[in-house]
N, C-alpha and C. Protein backbone atom coordinates (compact mmCIF):
# COMPACT_ATOMS: atom_id res chain seq x y z
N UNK A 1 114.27 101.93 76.18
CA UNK A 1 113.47 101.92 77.39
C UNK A 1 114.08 102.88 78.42
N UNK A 2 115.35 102.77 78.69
CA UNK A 2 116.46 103.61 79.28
C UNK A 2 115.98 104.94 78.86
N UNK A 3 116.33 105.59 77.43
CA UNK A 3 115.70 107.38 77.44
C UNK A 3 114.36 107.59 77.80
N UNK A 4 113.37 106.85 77.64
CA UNK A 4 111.96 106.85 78.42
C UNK A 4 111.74 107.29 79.58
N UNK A 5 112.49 106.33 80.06
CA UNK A 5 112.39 106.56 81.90
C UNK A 5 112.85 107.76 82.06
N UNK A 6 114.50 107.58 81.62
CA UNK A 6 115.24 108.93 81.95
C UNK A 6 114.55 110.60 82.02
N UNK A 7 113.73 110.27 80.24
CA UNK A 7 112.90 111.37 80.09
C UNK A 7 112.15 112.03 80.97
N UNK A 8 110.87 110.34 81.74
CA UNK A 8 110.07 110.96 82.45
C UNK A 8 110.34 111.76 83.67
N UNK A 9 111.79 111.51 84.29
CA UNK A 9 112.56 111.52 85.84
C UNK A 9 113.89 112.85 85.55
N UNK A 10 113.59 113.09 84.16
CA UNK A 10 115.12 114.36 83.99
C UNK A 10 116.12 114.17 84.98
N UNK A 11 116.47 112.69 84.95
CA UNK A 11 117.89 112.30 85.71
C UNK A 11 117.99 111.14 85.05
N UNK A 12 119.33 110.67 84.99
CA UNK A 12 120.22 109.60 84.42
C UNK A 12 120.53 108.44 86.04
N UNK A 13 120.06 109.26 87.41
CA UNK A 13 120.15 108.35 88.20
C UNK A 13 118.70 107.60 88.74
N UNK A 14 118.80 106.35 88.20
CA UNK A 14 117.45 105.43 88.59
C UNK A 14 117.68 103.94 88.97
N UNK A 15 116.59 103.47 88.93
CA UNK A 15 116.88 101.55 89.25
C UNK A 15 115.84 101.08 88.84
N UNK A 16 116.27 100.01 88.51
CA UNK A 16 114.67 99.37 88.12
C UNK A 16 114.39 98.04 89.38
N UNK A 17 113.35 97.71 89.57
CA UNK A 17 113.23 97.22 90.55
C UNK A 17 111.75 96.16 89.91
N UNK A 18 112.35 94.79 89.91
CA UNK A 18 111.49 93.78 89.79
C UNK A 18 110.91 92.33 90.74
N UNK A 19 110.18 91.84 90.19
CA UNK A 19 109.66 90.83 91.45
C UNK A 19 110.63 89.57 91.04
N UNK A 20 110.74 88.65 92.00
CA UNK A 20 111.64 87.23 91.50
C UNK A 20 110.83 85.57 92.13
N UNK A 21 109.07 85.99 91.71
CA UNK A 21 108.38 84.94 92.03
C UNK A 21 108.54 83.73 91.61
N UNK A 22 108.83 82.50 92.48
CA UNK A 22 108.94 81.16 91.61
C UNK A 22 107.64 80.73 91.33
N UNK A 23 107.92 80.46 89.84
CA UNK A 23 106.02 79.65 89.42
C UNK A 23 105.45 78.73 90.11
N UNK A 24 106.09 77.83 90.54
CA UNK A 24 105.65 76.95 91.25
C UNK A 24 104.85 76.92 92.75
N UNK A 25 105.54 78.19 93.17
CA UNK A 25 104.77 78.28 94.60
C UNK A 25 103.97 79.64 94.42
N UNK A 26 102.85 79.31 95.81
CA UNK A 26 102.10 80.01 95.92
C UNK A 26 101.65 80.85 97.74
N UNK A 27 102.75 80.42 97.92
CA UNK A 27 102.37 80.21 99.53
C UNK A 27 103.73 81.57 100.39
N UNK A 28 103.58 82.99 100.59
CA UNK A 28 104.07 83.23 101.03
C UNK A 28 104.50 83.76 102.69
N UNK A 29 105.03 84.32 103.27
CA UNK A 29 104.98 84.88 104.60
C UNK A 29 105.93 86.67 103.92
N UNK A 30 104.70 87.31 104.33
CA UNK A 30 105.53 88.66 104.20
C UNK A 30 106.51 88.97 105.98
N UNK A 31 107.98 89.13 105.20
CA UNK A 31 108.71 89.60 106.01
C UNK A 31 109.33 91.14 106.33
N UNK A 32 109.39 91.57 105.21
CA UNK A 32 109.72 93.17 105.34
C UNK A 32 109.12 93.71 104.34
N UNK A 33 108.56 95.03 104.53
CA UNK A 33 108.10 95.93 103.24
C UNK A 33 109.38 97.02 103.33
N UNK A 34 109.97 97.92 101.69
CA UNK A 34 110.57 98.79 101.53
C UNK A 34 110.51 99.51 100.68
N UNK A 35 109.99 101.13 101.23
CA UNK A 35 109.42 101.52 100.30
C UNK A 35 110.79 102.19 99.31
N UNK A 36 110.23 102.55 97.55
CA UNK A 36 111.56 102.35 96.93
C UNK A 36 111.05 103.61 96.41
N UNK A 37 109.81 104.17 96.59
CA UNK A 37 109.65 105.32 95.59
C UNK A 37 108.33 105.72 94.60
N UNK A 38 108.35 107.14 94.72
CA UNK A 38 106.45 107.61 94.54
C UNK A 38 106.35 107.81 92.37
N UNK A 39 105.75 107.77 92.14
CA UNK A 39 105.07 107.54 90.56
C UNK A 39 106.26 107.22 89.85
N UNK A 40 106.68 105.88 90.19
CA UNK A 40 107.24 105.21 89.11
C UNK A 40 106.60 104.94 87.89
N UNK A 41 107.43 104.85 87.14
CA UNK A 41 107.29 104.30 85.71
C UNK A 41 107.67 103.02 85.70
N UNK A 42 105.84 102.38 84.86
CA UNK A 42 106.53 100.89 84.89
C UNK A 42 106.05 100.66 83.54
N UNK A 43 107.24 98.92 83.34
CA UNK A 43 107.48 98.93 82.15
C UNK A 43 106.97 97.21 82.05
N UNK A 44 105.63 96.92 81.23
CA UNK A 44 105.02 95.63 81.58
C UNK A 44 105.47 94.93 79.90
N UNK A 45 106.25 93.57 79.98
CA UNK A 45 105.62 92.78 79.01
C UNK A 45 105.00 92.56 78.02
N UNK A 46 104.79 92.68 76.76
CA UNK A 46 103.06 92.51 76.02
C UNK A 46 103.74 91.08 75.66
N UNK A 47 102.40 90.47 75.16
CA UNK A 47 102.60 88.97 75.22
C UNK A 47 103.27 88.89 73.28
N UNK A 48 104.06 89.15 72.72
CA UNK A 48 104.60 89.09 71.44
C UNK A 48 105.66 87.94 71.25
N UNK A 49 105.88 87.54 70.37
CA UNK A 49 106.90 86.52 70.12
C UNK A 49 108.31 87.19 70.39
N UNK A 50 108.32 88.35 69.92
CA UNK A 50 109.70 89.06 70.37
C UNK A 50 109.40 89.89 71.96
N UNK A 51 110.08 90.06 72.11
CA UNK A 51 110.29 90.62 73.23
C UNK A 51 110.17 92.26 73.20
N UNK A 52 108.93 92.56 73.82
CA UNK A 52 108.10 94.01 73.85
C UNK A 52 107.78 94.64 75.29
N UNK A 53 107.90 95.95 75.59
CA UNK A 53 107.45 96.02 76.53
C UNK A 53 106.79 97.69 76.67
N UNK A 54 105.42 97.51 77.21
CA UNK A 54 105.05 98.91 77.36
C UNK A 54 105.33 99.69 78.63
N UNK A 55 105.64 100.62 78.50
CA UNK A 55 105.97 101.61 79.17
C UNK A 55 105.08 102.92 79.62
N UNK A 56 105.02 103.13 80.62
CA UNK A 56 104.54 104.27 81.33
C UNK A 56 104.02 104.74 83.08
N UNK A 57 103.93 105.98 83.39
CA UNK A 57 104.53 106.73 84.39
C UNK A 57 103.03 106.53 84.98
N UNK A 58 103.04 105.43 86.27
CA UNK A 58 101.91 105.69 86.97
C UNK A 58 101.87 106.47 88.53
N UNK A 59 100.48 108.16 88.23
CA UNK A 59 101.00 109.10 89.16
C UNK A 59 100.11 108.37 90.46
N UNK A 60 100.26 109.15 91.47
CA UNK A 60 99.71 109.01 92.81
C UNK A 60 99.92 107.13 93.00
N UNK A 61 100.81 106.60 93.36
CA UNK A 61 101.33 105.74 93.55
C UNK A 61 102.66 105.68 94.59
N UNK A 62 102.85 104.46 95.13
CA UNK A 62 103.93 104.21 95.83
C UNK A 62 104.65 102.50 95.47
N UNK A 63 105.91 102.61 95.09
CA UNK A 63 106.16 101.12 95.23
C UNK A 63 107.22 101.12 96.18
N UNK A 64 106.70 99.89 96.57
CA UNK A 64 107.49 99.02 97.48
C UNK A 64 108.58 97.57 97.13
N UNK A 65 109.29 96.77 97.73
CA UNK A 65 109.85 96.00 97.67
C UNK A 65 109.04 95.09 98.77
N UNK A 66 108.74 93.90 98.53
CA UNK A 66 108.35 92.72 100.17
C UNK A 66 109.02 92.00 99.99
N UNK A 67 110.21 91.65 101.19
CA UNK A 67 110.33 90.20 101.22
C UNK A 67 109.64 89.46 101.13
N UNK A 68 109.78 88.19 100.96
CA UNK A 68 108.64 87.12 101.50
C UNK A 68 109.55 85.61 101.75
N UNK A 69 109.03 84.63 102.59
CA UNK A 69 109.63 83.85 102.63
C UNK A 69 108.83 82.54 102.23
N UNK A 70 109.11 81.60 102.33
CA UNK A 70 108.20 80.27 101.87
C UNK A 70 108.26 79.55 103.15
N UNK A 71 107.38 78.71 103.20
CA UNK A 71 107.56 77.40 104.32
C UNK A 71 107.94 76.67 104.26
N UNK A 72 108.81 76.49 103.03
CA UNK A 72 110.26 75.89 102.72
C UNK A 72 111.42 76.81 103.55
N UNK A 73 111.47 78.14 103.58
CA UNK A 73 112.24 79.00 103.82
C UNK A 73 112.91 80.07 102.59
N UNK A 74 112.47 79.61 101.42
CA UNK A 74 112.84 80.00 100.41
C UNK A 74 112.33 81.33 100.59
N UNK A 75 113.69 82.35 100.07
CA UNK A 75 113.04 83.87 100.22
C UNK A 75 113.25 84.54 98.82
N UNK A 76 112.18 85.59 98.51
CA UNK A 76 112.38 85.87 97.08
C UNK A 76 111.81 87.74 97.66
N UNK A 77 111.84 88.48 96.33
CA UNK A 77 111.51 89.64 96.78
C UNK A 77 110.02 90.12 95.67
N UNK A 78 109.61 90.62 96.32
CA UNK A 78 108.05 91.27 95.05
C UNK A 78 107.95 92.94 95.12
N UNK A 79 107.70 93.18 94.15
CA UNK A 79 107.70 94.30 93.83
C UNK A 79 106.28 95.06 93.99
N UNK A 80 105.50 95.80 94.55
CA UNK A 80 104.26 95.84 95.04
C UNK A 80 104.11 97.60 94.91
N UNK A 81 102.89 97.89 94.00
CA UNK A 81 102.50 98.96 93.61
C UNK A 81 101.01 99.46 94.43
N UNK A 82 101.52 100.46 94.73
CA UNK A 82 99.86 100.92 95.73
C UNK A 82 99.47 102.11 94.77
N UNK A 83 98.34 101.87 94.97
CA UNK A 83 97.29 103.18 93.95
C UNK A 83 96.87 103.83 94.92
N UNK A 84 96.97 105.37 95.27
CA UNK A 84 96.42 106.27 96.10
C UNK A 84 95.12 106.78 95.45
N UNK A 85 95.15 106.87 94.07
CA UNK A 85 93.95 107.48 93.30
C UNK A 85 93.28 106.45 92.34
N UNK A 86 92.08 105.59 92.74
CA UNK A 86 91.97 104.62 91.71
C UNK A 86 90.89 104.96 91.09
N UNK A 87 90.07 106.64 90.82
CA UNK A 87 89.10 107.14 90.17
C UNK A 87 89.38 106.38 88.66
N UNK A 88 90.50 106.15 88.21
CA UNK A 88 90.11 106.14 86.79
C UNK A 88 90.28 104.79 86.53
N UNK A 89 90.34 103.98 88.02
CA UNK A 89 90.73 102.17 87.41
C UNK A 89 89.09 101.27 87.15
N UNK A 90 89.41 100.42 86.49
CA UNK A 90 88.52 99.97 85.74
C UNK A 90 86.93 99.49 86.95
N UNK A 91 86.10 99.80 86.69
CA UNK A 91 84.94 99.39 87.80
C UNK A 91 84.39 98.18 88.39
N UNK A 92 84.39 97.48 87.28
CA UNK A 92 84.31 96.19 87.03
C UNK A 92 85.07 95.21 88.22
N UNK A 93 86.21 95.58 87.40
CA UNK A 93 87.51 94.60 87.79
C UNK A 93 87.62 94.88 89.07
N UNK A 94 87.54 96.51 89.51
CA UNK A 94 87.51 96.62 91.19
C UNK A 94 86.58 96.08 92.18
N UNK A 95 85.07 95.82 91.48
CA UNK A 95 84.23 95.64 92.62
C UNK A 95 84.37 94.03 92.62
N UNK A 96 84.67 92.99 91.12
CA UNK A 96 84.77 91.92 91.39
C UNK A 96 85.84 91.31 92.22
N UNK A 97 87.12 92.14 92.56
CA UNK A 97 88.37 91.45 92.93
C UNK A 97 88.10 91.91 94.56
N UNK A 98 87.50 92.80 94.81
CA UNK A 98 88.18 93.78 96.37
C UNK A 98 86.48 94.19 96.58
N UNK A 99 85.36 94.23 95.96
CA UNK A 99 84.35 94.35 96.50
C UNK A 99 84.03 96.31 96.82
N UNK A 100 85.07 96.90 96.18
CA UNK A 100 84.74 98.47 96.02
C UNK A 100 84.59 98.89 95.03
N UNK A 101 84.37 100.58 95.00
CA UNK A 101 84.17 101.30 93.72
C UNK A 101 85.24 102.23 93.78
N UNK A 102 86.02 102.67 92.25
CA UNK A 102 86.76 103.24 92.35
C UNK A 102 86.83 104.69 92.84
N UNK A 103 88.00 105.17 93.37
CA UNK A 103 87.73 106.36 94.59
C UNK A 103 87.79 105.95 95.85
N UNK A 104 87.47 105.00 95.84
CA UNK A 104 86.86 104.84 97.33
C UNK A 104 88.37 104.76 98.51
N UNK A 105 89.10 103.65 98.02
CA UNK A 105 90.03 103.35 99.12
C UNK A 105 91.41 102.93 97.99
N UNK A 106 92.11 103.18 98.28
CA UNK A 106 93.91 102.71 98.05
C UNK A 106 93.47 101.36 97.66
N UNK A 107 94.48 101.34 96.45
CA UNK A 107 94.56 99.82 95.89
C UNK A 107 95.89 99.02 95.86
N UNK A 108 96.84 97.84 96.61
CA UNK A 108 97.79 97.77 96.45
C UNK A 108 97.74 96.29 95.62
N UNK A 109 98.93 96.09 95.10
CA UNK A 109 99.31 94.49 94.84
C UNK A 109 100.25 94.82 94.00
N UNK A 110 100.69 93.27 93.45
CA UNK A 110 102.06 92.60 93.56
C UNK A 110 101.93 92.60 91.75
N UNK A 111 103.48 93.14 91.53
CA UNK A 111 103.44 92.97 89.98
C UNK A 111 104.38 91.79 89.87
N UNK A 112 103.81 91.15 88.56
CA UNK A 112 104.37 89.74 88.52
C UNK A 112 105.72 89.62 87.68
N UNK A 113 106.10 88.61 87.28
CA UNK A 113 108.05 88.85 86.99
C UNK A 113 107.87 89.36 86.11
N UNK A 114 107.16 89.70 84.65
CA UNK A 114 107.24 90.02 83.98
C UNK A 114 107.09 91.72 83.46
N UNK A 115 107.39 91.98 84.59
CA UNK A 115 107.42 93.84 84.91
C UNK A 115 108.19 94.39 85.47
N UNK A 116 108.57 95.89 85.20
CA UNK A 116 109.67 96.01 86.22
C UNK A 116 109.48 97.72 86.67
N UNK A 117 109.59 98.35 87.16
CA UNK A 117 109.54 99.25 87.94
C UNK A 117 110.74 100.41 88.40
N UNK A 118 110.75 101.93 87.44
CA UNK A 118 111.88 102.43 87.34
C UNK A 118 111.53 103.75 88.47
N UNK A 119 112.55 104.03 89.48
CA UNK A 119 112.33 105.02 89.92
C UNK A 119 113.51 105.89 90.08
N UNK A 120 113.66 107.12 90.28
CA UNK A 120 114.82 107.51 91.06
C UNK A 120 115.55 107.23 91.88
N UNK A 121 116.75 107.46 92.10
CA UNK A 121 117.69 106.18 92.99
C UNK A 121 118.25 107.71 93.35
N UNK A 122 118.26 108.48 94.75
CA UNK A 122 118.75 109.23 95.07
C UNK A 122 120.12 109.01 95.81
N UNK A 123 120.60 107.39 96.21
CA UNK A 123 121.27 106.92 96.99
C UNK A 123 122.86 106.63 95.81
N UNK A 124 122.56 106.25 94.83
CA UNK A 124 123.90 106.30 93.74
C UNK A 124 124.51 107.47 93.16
N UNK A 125 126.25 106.97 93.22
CA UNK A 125 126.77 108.23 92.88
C UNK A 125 127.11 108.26 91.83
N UNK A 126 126.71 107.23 91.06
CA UNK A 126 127.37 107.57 89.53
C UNK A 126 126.04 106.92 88.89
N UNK A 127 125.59 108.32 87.55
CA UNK A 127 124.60 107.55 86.91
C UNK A 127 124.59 106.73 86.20
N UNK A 128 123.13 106.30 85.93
CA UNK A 128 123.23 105.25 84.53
C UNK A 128 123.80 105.57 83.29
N UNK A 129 124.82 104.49 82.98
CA UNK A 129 125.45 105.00 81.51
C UNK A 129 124.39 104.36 80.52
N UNK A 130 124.07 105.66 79.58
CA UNK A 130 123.08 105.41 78.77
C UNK A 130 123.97 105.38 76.74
């Protein structure tokens, strides 16, 4: 998964960056957004008995990090992908969830734990040992 990323980013310096939602709740308060970086490559889950995951580089995008807190106080972090270009996302699924057509407007939301999100890390001084 590591030479993948690396491949797509021709650097050995990156991070992966995932959400840490508890199942149980549903109820958050956004406290900070941070943005982490433009056409990441993300790497989702498939539902297999072993452990699989697909991979690939989505362009005209931005992800972010959100805090969030609970009304417990419980704070966790989400990982949140915005679509600048959603011409080629599915039509359907856009006008039933958000009530548009694709093109029209920026699409954001929250990827769930089972994904994770690799970008360039311009801030580390030593790369990933691969």
């Amino acid at each position: 998964m590591i030479d993948h990323v690396v491949s797509h980013f021709g650097t050995t310096k990156i991070k992966a960056i995932s959400s840490t939602f508890d199942k149980n709740q549903d109820q958050y308060v956004v406290e900070e957004v941070k943005k982490i970086g433009d056409n990441a490559v993300m790497c989702q889950r498939l539902n297999f008995e072993k452990v699989v995951f697909n991979c690939h580089q989505v362009r005209a995008t931005t992800a972010y990090v959100v805090s969030l807190v609970t009304p417990q106080g419980d704070k966790t972090k989400a990982l949140t992908v915005c679509h600048h270009d959603t011409r080629g996302m599915n039509p359907e699924l856009l006008y039933e969830a958000l009530q548009v057509k694709p093109g029209a407007v920026p699409v954001c939301h929250f990827i769930g734990n089972k994904a994770a999100a690799w970008v360039p890390d311009n801030s580390v001084d030593h790369p990933c040992v691969i």
